[in-house]
C-alpha atoms as a PDB file:
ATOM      1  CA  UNK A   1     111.749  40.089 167.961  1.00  0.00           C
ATOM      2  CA  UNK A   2     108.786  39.585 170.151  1.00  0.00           C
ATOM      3  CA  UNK A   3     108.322  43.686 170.581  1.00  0.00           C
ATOM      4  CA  UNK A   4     108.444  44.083 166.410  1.00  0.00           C
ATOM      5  CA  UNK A   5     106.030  41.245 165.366  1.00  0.00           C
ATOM      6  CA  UNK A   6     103.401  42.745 168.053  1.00  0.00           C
ATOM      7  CA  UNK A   7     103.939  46.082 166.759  1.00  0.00           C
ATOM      8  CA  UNK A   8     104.076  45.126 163.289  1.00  0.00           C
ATOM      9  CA  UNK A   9     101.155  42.188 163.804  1.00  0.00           C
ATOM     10  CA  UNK A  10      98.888  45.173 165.616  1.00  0.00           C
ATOM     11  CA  UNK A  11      99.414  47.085 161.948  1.00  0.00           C
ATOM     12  CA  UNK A  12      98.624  44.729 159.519  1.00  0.00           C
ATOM     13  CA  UNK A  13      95.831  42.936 160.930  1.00  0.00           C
ATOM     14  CA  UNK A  14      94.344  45.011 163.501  1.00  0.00           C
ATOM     15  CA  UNK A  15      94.941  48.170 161.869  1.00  0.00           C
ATOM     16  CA  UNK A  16      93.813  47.124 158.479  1.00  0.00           C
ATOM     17  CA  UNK A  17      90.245  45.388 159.874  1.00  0.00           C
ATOM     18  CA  UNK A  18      90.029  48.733 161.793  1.00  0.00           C
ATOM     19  CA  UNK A  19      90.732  51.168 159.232  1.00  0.00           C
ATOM     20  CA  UNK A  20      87.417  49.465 156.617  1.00  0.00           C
ATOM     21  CA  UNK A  21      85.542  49.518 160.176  1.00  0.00           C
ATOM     22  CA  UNK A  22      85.920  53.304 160.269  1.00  0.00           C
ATOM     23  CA  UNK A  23      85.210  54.092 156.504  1.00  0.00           C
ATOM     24  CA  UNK A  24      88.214  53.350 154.472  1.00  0.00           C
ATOM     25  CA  UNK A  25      87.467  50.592 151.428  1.00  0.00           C
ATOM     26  CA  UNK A  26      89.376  47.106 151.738  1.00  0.00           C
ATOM     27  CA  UNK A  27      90.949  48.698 148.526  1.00  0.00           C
ATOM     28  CA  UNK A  28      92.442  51.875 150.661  1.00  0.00           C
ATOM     29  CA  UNK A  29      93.672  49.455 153.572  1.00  0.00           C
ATOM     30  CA  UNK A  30      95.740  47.452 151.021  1.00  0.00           C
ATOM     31  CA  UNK A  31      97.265  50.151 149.072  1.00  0.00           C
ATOM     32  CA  UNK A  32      98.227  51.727 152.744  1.00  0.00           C
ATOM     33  CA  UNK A  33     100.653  48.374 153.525  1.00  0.00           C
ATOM     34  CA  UNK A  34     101.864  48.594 149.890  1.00  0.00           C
ATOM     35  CA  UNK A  35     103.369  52.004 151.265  1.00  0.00           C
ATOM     36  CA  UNK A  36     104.182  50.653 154.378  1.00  0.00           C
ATOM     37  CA  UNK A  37     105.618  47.507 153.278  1.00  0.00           C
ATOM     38  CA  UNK A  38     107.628  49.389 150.472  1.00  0.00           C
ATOM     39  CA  UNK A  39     108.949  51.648 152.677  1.00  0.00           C
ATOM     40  CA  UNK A  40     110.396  49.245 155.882  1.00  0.00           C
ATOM     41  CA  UNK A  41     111.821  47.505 152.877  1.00  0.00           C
ATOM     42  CA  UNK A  42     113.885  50.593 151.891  1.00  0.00           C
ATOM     43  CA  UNK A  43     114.037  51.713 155.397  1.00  0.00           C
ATOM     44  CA  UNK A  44     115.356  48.045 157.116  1.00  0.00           C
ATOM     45  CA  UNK A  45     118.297  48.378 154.689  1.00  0.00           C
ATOM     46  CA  UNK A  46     119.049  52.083 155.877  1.00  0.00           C
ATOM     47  CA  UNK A  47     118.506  51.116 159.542  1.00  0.00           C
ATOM     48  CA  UNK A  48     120.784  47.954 159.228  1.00  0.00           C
ATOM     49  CA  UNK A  49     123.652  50.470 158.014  1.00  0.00           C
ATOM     50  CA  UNK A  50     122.832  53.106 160.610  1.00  0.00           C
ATOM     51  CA  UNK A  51     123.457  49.959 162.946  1.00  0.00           C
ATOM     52  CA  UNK A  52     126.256  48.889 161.828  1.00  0.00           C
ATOM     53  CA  UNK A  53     127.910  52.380 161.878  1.00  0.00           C
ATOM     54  CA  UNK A  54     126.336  53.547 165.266  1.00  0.00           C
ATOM     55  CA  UNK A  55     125.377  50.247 166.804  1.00  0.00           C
ATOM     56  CA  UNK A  56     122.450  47.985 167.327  1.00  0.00           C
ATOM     57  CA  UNK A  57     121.046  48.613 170.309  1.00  0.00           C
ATOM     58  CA  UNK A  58     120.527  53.023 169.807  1.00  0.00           C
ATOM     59  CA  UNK A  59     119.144  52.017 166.532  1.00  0.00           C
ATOM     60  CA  UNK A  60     116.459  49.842 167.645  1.00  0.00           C
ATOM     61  CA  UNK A  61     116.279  51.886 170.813  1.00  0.00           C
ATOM     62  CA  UNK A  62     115.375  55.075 168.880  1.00  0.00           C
ATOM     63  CA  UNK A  63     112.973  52.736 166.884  1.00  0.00           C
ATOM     64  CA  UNK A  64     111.160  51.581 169.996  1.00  0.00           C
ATOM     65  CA  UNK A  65     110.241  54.770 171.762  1.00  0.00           C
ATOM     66  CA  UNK A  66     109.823  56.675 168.453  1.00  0.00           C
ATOM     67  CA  UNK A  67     107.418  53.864 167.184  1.00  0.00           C
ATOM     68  CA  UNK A  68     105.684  53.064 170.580  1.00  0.00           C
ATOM     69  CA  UNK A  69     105.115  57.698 170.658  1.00  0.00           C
ATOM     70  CA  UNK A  70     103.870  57.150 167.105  1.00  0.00           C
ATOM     71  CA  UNK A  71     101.294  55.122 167.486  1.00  0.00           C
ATOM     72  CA  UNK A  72      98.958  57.905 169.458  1.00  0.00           C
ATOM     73  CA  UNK A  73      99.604  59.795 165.784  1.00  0.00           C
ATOM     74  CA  UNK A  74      98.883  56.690 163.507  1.00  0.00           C
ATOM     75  CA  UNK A  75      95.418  55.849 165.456  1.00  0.00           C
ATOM     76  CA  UNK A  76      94.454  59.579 164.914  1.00  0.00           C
ATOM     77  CA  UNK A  77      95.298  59.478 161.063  1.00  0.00           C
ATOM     78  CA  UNK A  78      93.976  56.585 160.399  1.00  0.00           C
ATOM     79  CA  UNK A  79      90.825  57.043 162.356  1.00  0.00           C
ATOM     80  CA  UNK A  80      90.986  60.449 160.749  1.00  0.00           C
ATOM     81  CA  UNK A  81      89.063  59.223 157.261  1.00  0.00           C
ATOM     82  CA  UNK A  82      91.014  61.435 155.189  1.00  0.00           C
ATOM     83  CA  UNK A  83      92.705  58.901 152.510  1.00  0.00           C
ATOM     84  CA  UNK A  84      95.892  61.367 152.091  1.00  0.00           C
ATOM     85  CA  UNK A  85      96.604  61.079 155.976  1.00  0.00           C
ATOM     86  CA  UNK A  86      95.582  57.558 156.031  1.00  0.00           C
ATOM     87  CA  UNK A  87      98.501  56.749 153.740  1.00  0.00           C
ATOM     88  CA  UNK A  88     100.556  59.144 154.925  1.00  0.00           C
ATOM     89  CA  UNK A  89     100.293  57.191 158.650  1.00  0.00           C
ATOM     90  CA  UNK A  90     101.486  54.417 156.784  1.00  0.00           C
ATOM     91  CA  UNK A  91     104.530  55.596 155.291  1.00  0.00           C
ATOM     92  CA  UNK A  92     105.307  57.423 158.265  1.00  0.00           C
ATOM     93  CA  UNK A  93     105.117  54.411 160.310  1.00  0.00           C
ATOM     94  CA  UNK A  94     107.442  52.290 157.819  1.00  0.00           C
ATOM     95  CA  UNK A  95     110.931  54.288 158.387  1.00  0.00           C
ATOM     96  CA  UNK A  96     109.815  53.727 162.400  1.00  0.00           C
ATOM     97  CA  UNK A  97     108.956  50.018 162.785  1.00  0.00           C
ATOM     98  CA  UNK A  98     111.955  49.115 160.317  1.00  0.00           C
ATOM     99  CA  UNK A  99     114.360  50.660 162.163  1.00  0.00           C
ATOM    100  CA  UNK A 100     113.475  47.755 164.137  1.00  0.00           C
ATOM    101  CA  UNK A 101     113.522  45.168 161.786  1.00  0.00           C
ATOM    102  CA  UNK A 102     116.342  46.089 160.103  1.00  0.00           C
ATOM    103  CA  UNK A 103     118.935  46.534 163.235  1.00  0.00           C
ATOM    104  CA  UNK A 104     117.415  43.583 165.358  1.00  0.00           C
ATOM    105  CA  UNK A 105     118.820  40.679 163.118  1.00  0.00           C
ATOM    106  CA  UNK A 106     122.463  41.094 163.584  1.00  0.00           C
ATOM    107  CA  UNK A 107     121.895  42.164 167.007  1.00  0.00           C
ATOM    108  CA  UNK A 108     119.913  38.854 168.273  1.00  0.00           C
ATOM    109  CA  UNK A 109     122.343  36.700 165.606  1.00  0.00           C
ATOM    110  CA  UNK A 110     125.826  38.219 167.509  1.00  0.00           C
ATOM    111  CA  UNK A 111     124.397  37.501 171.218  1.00  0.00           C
ATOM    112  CA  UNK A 112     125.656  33.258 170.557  1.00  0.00           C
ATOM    113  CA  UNK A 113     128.809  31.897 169.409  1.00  0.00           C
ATOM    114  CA  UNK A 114     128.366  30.272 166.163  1.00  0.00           C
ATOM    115  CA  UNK A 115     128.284  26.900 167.379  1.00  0.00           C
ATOM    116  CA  UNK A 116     124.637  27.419 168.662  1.00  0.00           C
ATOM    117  CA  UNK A 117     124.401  30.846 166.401  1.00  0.00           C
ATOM    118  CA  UNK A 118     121.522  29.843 164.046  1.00  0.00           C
ATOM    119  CA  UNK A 119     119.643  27.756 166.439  1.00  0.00           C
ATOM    120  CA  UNK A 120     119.428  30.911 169.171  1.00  0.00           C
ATOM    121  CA  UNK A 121     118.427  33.076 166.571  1.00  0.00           C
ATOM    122  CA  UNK A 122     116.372  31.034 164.762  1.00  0.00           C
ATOM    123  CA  UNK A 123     114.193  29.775 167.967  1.00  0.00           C
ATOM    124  CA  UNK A 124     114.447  33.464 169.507  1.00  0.00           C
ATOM    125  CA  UNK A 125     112.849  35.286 165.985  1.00  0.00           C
ATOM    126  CA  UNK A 126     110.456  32.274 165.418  1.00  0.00           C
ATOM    127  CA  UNK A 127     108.875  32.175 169.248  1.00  0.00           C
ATOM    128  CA  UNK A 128     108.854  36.145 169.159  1.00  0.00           C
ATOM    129  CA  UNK A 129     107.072  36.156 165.561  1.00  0.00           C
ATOM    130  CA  UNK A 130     104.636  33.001 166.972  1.00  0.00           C
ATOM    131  CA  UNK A 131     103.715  34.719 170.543  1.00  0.00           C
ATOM    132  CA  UNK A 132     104.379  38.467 169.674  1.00  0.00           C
ATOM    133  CA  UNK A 133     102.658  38.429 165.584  1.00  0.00           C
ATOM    134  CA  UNK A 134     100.389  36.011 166.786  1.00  0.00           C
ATOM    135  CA  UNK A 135      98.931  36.978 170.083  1.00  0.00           C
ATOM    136  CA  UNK A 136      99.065  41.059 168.691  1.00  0.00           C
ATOM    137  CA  UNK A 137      95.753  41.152 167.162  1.00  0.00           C
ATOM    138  CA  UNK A 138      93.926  39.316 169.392  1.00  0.00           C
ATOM    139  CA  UNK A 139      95.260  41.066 172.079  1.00  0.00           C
ATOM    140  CA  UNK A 140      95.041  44.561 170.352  1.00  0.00           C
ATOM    141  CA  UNK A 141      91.232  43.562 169.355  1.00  0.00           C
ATOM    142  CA  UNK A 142      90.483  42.876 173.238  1.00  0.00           C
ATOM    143  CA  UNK A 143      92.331  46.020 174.889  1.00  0.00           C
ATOM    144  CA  UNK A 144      90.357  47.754 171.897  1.00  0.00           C
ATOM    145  CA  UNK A 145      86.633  46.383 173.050  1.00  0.00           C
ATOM    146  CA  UNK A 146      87.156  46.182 176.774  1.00  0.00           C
ATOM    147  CA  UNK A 147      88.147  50.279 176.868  1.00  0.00           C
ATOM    148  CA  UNK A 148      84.851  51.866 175.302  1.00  0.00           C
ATOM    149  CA  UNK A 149      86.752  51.481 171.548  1.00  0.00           C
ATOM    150  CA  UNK A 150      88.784  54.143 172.870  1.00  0.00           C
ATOM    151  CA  UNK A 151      91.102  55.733 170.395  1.00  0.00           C
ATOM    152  CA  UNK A 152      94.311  55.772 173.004  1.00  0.00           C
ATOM    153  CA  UNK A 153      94.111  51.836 174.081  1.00  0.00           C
ATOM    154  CA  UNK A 154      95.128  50.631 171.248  1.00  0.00           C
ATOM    155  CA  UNK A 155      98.357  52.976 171.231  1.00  0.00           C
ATOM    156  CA  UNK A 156      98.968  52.570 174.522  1.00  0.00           C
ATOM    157  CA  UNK A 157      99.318  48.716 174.087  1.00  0.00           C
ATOM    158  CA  UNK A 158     101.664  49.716 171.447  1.00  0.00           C
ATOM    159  CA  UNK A 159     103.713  51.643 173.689  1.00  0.00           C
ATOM    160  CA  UNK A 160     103.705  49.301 176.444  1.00  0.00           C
ATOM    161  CA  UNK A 161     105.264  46.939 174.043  1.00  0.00           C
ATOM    162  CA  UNK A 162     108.039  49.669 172.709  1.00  0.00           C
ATOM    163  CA  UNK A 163     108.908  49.763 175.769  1.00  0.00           C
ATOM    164  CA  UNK A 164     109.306  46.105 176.962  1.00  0.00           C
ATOM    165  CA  UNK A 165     110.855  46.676 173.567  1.00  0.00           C
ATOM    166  CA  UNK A 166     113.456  48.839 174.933  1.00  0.00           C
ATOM    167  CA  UNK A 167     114.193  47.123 178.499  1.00  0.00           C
ATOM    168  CA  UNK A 168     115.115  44.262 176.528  1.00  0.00           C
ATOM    169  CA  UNK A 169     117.467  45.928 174.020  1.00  0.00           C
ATOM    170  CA  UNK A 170     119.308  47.628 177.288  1.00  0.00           C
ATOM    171  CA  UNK A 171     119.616  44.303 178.443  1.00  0.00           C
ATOM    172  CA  UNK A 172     121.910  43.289 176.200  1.00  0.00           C
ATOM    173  CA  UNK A 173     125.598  43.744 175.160  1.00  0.00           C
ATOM    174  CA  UNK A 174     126.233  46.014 172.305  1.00  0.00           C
ATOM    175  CA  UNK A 175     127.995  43.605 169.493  1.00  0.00           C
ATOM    176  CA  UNK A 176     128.995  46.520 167.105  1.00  0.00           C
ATOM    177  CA  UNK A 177     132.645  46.400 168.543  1.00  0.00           C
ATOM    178  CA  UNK A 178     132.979  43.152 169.321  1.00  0.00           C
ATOM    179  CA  UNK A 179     134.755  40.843 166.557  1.00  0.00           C
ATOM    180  CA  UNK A 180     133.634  37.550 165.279  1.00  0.00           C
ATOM    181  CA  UNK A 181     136.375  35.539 166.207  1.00  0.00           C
ATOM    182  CA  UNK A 182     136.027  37.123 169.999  1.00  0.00           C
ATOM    183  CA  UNK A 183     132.112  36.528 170.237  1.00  0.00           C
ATOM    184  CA  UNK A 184     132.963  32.926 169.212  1.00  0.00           C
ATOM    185  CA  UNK A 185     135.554  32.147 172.250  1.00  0.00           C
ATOM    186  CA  UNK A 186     132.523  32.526 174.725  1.00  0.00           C
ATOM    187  CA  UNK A 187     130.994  29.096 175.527  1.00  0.00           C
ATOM    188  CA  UNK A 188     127.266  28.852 174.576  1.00  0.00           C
ATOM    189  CA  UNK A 189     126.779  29.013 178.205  1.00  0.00           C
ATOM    190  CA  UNK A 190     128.123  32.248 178.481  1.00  0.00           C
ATOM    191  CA  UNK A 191     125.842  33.780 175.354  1.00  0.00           C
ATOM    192  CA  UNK A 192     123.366  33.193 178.382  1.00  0.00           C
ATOM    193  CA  UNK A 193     124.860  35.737 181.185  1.00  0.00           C
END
């Protein structure tokens, strides 16, 4: 969850501070995550059903490289000034990132047995959304200064993190196939190999 609270952290705090520093009212900047927000709700509940038809890890796989490609697009729009396009990278961005956030759940939760289920998932989502959501900004804010205010840093951070994104998700074991009362015989040493 690390990879989706940077990428979703970069978005609604760098991005928003960004987009009034390049013309658009506070106004604009919140009625852009209304879309955004709005759709990754609709679009989480689609991506959790793609995942459990075609699996976890393409879903959040496609997510990754198509967000971390995006994100060259989304710095453009929103840079653009246009407040058509500057929505519009918004609710492009939504179906994206929450085919992420929708797949990523059941695919950290069915990595432990259930004796240690919760706890793993639990510490796992809240470290990611404490070190990835929190350090994001900061982070995005610094790569942002130190290059010039270049328009491709930014992005580029983005797509560094899609793809840490994606190393991780081929790092583990798909779960789609695998049945509760079989993920449940492994100790919760073995949740760890």
């Amino acid at each position: 969850m690390p990879g989706y609270n940077a990428i979703a952290y970069i978005g609604f705090s760098f991005f928003l501070t960004y987009a009034v520093a390049v013309g658009h009212s506070t106004g604009e900047s919140l009625g852009a995550q209304a879309v955004f927000l709005t759709g990754a709700t609709i679009f989480s509940l689609v991506s959790g059903a793609l995942a459990d038809r075609f699996g976890r890890r393409p879903v959040v796989l496609v997510g990754a490289v198509l967000t971390g490609v995006y994100l060259f697009a989304f710095f453009w729009l929103v840079k653009n000034g246009n407040p058509v396009l500057f929505h519009l990278a918004f609710a492009l961005a939504s179906p994206l990132t929450a085919s992420m956030k929708g797949a990523t759940p059941a695919m950290i939760a069915e990595q432990f047995p259930a004796t240690v289920r919760y706890s793993g998932a639990s510490l796992g989502y809240q470290l990611g959304a404490a070190l990835g959501g929190g350090l994001a900004p900061t982070v995005a804010t610094l790569v942002f200064v130190s290059s010039g205010r270049a328009t491709w840093s930014v992005p580029l951070l983005g797509l560094a993190v899609a793809a840490l994104v994606a190393v991780c998700v081929l790092g583990l074991p798909e779960t789609l196939r695998r049945t509760v009362a079989a993920n449940d015989e492994r100790t919760p040493q073995e949740a760890w190999r």
